[in-house]
N, C-alpha and C. Protein backbone atom coordinates (compact mmCIF):
# COMPACT_ATOMS: atom_id res chain seq x y z
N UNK A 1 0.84 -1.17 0.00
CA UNK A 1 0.00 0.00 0.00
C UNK A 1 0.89 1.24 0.00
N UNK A 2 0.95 2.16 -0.93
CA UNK A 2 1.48 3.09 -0.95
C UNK A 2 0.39 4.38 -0.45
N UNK A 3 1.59 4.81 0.91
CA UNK A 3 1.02 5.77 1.71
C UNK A 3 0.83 7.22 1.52
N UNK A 4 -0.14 7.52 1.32
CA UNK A 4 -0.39 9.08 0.55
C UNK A 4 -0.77 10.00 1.37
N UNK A 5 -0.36 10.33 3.12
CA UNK A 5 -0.93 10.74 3.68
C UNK A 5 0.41 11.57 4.40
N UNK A 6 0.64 13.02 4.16
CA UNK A 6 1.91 13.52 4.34
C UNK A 6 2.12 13.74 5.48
N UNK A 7 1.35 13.17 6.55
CA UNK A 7 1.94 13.05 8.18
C UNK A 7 2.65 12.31 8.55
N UNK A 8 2.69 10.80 7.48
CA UNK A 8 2.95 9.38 8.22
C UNK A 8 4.72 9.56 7.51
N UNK A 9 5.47 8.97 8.55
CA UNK A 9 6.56 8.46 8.12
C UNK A 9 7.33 7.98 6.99
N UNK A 10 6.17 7.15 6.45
CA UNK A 10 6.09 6.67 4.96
C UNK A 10 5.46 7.08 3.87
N UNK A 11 5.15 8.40 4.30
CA UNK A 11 4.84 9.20 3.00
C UNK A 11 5.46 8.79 1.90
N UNK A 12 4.55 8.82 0.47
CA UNK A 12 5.36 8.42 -0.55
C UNK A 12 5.11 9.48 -1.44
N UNK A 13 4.99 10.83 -1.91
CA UNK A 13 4.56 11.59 -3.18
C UNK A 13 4.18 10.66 -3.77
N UNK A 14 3.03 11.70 -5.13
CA UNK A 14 2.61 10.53 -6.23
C UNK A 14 3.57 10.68 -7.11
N UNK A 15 4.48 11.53 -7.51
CA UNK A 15 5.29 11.74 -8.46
C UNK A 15 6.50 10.35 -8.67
N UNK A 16 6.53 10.00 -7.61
CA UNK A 16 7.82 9.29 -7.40
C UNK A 16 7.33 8.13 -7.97
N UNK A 17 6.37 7.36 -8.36
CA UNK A 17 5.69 6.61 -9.57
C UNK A 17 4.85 6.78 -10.96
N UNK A 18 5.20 7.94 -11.48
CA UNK A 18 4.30 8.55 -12.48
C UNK A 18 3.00 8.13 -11.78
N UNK A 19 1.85 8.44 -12.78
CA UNK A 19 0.58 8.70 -12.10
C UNK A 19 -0.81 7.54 -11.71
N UNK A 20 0.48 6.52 -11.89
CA UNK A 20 -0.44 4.87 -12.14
C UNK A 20 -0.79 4.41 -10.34
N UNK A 21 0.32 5.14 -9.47
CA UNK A 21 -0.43 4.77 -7.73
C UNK A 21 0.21 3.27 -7.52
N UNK A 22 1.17 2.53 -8.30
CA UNK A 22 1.18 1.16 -8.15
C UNK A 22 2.77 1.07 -7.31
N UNK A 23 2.73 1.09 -6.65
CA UNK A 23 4.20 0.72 -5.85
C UNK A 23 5.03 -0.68 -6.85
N UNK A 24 6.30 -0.62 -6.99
CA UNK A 24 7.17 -1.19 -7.66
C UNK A 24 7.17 -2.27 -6.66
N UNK A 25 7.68 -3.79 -7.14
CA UNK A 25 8.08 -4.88 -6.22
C UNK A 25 8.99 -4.27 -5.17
N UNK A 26 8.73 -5.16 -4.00
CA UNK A 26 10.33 -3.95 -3.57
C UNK A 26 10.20 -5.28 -2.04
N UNK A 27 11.71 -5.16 -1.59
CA UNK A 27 12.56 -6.19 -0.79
C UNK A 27 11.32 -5.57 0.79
N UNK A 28 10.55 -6.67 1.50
CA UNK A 28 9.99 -6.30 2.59
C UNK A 28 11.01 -5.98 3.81
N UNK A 29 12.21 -6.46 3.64
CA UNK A 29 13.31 -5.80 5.02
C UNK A 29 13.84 -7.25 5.69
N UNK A 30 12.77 -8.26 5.62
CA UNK A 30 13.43 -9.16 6.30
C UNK A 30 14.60 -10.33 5.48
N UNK A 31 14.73 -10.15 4.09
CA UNK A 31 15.94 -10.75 3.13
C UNK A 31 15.44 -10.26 1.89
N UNK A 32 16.72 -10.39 1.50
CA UNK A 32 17.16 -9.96 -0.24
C UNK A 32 18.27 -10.81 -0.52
N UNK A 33 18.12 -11.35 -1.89
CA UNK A 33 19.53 -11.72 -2.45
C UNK A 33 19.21 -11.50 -4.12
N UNK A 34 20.41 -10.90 -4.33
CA UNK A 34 20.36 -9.98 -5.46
C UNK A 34 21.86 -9.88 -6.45
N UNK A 35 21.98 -10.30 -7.56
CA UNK A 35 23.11 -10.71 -8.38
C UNK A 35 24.01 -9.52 -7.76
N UNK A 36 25.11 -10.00 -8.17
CA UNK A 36 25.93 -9.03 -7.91
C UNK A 36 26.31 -7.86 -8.76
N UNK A 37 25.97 -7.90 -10.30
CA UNK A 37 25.31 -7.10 -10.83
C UNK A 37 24.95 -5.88 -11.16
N UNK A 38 23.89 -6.31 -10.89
CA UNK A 38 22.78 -5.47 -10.06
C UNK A 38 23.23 -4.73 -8.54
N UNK A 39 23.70 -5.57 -7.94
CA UNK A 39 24.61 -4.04 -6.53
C UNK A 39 25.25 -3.83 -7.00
N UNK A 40 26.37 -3.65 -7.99
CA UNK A 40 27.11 -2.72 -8.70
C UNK A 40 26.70 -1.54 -9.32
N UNK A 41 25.87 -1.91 -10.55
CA UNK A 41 24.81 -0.79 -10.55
C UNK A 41 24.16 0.25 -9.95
N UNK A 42 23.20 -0.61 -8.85
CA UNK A 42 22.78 0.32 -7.82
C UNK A 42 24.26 1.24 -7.23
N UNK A 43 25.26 0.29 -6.30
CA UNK A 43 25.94 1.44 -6.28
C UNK A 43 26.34 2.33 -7.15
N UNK A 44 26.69 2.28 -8.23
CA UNK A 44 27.58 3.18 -9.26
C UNK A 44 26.38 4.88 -9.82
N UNK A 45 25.22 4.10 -9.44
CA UNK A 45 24.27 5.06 -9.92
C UNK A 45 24.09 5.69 -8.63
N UNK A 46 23.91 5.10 -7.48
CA UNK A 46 23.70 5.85 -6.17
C UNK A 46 25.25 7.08 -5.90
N UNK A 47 26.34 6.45 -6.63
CA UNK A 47 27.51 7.32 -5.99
C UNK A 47 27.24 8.62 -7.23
N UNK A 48 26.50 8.51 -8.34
CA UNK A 48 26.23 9.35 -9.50
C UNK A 48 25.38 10.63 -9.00
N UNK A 49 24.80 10.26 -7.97
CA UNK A 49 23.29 10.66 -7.64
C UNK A 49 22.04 11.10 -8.05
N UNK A 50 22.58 9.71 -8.98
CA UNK A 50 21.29 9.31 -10.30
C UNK A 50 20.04 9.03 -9.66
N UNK A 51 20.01 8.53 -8.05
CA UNK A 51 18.64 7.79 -7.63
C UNK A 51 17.92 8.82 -6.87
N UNK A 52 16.27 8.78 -7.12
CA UNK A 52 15.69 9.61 -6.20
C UNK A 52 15.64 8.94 -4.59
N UNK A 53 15.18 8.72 -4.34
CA UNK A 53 15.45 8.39 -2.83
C UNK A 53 13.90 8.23 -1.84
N UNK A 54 14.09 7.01 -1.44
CA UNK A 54 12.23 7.09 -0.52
C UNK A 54 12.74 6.92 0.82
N UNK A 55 11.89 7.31 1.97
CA UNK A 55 12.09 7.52 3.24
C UNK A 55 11.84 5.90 3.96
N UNK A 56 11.48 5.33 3.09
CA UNK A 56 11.17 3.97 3.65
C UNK A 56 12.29 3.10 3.12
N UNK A 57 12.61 2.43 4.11
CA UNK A 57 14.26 1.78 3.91
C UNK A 57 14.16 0.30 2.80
N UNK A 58 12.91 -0.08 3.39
CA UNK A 58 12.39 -1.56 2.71
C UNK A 58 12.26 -1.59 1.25
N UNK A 59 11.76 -0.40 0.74
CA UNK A 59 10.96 -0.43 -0.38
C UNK A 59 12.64 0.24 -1.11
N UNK A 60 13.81 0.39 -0.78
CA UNK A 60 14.37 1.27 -1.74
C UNK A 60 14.65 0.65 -2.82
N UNK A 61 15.62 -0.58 -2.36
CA UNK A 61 16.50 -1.57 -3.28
C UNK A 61 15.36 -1.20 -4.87
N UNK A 62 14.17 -1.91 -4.67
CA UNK A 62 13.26 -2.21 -5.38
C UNK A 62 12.82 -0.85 -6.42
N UNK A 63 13.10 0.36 -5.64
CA UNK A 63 12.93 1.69 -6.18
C UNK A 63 14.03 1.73 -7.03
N UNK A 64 15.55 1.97 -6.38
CA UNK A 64 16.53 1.65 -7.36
C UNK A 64 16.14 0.61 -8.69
N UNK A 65 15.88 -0.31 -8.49
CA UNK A 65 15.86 -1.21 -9.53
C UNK A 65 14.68 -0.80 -10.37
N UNK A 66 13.73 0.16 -10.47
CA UNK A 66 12.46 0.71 -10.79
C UNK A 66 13.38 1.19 -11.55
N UNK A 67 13.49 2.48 -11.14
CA UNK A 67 14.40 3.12 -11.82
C UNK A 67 15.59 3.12 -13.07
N UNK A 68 16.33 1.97 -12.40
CA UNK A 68 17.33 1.51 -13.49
C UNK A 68 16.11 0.89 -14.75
N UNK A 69 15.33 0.23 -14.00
CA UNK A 69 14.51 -0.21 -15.58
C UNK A 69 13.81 0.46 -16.56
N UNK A 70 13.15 1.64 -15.54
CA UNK A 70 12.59 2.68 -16.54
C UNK A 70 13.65 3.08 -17.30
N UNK A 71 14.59 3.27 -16.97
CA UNK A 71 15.61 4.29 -18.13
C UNK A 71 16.08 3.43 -18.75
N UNK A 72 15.92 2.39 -18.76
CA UNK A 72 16.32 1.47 -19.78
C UNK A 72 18.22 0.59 -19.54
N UNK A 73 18.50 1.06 -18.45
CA UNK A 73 19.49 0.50 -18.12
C UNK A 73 19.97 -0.97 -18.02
N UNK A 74 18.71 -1.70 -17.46
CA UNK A 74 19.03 -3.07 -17.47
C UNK A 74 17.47 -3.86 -17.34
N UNK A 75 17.34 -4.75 -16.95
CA UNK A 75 15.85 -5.78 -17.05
C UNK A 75 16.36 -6.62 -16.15
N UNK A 76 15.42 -6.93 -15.23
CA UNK A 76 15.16 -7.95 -13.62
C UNK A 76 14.30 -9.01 -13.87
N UNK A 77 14.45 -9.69 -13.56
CA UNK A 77 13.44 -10.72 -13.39
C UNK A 77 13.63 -10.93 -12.00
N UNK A 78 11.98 -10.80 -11.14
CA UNK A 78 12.04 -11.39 -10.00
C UNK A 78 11.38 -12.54 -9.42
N UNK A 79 12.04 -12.92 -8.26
CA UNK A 79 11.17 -14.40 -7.88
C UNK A 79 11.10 -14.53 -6.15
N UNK A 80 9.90 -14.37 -6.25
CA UNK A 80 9.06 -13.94 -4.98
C UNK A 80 7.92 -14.85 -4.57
N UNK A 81 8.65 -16.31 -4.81
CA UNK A 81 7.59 -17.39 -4.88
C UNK A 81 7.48 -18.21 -3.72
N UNK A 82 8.03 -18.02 -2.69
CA UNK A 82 7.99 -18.49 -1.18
C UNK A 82 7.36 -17.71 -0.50
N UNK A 83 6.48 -16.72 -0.69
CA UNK A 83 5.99 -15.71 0.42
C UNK A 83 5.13 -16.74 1.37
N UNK A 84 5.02 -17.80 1.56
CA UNK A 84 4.56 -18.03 2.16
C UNK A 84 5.65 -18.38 3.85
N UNK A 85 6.67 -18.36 3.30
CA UNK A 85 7.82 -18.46 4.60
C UNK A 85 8.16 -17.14 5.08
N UNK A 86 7.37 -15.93 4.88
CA UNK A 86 8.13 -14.92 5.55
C UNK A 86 6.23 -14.61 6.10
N UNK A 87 7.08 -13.75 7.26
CA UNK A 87 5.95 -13.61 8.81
C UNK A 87 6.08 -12.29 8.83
N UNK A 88 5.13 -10.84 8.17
CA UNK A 88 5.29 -9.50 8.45
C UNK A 88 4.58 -9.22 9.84
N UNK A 89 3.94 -10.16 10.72
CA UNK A 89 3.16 -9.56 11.73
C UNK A 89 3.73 -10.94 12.61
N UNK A 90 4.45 -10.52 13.81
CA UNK A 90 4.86 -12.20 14.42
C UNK A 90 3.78 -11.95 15.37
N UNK A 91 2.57 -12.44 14.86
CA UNK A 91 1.53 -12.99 16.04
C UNK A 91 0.63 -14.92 14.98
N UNK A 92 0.56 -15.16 16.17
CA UNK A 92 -0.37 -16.59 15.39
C UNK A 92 -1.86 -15.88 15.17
N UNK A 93 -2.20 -16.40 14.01
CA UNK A 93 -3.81 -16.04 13.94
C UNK A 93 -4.39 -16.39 12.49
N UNK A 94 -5.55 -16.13 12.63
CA UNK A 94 -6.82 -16.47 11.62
C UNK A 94 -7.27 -15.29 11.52
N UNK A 95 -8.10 -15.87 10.02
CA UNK A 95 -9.32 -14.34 10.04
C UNK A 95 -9.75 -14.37 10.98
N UNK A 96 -10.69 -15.42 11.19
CA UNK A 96 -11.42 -15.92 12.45
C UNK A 96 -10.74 -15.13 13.76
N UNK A 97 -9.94 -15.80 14.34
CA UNK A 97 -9.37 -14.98 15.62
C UNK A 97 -9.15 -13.33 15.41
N UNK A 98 -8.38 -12.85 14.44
CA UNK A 98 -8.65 -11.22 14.14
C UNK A 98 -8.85 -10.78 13.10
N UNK A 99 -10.55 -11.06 12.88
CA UNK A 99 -11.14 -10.10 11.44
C UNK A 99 -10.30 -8.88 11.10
N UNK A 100 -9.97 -9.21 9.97
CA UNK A 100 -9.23 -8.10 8.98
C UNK A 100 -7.90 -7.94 9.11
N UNK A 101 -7.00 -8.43 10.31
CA UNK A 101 -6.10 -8.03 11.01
C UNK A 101 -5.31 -9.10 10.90
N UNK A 102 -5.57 -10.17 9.95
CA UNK A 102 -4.17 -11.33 9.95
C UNK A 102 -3.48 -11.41 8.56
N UNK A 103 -2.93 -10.48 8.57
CA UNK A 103 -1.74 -10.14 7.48
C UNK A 103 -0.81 -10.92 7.21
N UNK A 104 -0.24 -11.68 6.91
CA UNK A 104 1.16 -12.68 6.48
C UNK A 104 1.94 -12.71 8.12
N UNK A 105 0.92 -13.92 8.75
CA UNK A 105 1.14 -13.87 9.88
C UNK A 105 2.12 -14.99 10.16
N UNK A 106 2.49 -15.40 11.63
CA UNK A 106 3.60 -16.61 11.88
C UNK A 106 2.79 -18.15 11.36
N UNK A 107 3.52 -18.82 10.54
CA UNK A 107 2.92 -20.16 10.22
C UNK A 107 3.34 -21.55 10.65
N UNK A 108 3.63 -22.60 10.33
CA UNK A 108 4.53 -23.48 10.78
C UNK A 108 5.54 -23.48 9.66
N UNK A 109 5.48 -22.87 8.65
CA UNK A 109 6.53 -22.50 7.38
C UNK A 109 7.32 -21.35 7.44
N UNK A 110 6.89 -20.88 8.18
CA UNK A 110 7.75 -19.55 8.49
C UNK A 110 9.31 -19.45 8.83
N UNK A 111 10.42 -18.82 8.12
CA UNK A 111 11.78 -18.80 8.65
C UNK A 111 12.24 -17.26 8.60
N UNK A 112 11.14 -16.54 8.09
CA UNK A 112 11.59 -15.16 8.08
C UNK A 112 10.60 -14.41 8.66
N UNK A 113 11.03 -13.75 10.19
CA UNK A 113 9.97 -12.98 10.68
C UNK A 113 10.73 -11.20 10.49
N UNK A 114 9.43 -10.60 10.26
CA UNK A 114 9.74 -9.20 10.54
C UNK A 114 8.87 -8.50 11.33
N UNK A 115 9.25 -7.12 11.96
CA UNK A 115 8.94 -6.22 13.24
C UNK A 115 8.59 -7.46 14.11
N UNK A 116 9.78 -7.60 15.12
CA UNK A 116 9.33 -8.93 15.80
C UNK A 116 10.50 -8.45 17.28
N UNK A 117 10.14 -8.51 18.43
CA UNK A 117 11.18 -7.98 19.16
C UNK A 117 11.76 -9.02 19.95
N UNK A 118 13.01 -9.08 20.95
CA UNK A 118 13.73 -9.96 21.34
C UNK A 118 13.06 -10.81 22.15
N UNK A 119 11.93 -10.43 22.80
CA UNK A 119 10.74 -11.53 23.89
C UNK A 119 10.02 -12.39 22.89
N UNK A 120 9.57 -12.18 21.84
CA UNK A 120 8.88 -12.95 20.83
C UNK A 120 10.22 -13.66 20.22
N UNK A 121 11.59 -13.55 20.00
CA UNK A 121 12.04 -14.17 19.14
C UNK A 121 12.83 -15.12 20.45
N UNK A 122 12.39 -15.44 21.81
CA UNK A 122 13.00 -15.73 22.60
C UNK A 122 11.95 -17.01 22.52
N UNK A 123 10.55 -16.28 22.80
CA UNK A 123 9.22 -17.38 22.60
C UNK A 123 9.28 -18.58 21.18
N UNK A 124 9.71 -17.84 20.24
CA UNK A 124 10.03 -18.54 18.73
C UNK A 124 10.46 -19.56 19.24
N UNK A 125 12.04 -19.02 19.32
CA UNK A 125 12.81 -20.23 19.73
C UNK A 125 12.73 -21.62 20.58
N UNK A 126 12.26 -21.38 21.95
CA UNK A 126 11.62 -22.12 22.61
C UNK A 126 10.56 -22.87 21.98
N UNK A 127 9.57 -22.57 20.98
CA UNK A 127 8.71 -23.12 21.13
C UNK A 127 9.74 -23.75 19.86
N UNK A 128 10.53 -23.34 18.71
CA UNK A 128 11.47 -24.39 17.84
C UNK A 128 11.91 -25.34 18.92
N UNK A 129 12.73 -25.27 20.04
CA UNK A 129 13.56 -26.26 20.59
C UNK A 129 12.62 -27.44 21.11
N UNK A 130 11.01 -27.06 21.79
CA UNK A 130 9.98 -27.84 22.26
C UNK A 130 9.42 -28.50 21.01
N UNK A 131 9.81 -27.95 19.59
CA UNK A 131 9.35 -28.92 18.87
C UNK A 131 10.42 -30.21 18.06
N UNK A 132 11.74 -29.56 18.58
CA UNK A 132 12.52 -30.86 18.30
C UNK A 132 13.40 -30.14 17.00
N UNK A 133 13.11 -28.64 16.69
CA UNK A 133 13.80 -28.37 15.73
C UNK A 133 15.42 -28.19 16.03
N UNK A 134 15.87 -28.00 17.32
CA UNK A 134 16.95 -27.50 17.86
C UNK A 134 17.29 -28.29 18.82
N UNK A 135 18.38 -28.74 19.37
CA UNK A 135 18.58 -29.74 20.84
C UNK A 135 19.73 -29.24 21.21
N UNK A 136 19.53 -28.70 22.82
CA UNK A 136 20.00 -27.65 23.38
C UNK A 136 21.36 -28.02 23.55
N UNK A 137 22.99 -27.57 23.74
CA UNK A 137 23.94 -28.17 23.52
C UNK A 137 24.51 -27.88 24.64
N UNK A 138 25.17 -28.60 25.76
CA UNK A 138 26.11 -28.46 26.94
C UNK A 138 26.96 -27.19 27.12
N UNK A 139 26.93 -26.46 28.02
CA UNK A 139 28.08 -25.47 27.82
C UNK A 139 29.64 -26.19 27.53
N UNK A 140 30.36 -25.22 27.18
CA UNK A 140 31.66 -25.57 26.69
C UNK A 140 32.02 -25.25 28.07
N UNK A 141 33.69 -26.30 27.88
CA UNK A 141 34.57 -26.54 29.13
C UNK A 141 35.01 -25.12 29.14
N UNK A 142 35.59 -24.55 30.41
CA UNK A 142 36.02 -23.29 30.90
C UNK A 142 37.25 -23.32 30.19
N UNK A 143 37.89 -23.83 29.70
CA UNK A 143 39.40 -24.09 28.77
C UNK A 143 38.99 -23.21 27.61
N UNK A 144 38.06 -23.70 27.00
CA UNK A 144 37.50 -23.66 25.90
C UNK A 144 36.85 -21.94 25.56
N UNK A 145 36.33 -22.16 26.93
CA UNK A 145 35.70 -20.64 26.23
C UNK A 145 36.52 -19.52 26.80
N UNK A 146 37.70 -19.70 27.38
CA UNK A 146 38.93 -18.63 27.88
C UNK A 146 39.69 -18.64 26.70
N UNK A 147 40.00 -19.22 25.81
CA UNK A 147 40.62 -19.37 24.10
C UNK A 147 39.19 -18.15 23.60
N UNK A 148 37.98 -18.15 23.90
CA UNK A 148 37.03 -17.70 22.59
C UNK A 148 37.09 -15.99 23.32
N UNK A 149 36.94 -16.31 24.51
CA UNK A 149 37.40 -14.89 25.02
C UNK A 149 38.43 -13.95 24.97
N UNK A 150 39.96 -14.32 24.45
CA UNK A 150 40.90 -13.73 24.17
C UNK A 150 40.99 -13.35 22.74
């Protein structure tokens, strides 16, 4: 959803997409992997200060790469075919449990959570190790971890 409301943080002008309102694909924050390429580019045009620039950190990569394509610089193909493993809201839920409010929530497929803070990713874990995904490992001998400390 591109935010058109010049109070919010994520204001976006309409200009910054010609007049179509459609936000470009763009990296949600929690992974990217991207030819190398293509970050060359982006940098070489960012050190040019060829790129316009959005206030939202998530959506840039994807703006850059907008960009390079409109002008004809290069052509992307993207592949965005696992969304079902990434978690933008780390709560469990249904429509059912919160009408309107369960957005690409935590699943049992899930390996990528985002806005998620250190008590929830403490709960994650635990509930990975209670399911057998992880088996908890002995501390190391005091020898051992006076070598990792120096």
């Amino acid at each position: 959803l591109v935010v058109r409301d010049p109070e919010s943080a994520h204001f976006l002008p309409d200009d910054l997409f010609g007049h179509d309102g459609v936000f470009p694909p763009y990296a949600r924050g929690a992974a990217l992997a991207m030819s190398l390429d293509l970050v060359r580019l982006i940098a070489h045009y960012d050190r040019l200060g060829q790129f316009r620039r959005l206030k939202v950190e998530d959506a840039s990569y994807g703006y850059f790469l907008w960009q390079l394509i409109i002008t004809g610089t290069t052509s992307v193909t993207l592949a965005d075919l696992e969304e079902r493993n990434f978690a933008l809201d780390p709560k469990c839920c249904t429509e059912q449990s919160h009408p309107n409010n369960c957005w690409s929530p935590l699943t049992d497929s899930t390996w990528v959570v985002h806005h998620v803070g250190p008590k929830a990713v403490r709960c994650m874990f635990r509930t990975d190790i209670e399911a057998g995904y992880y088996e908890p490992r002995p501390p190391l001998p005091p020898d051992v971890r006076k070598c990792m400390s120096a």
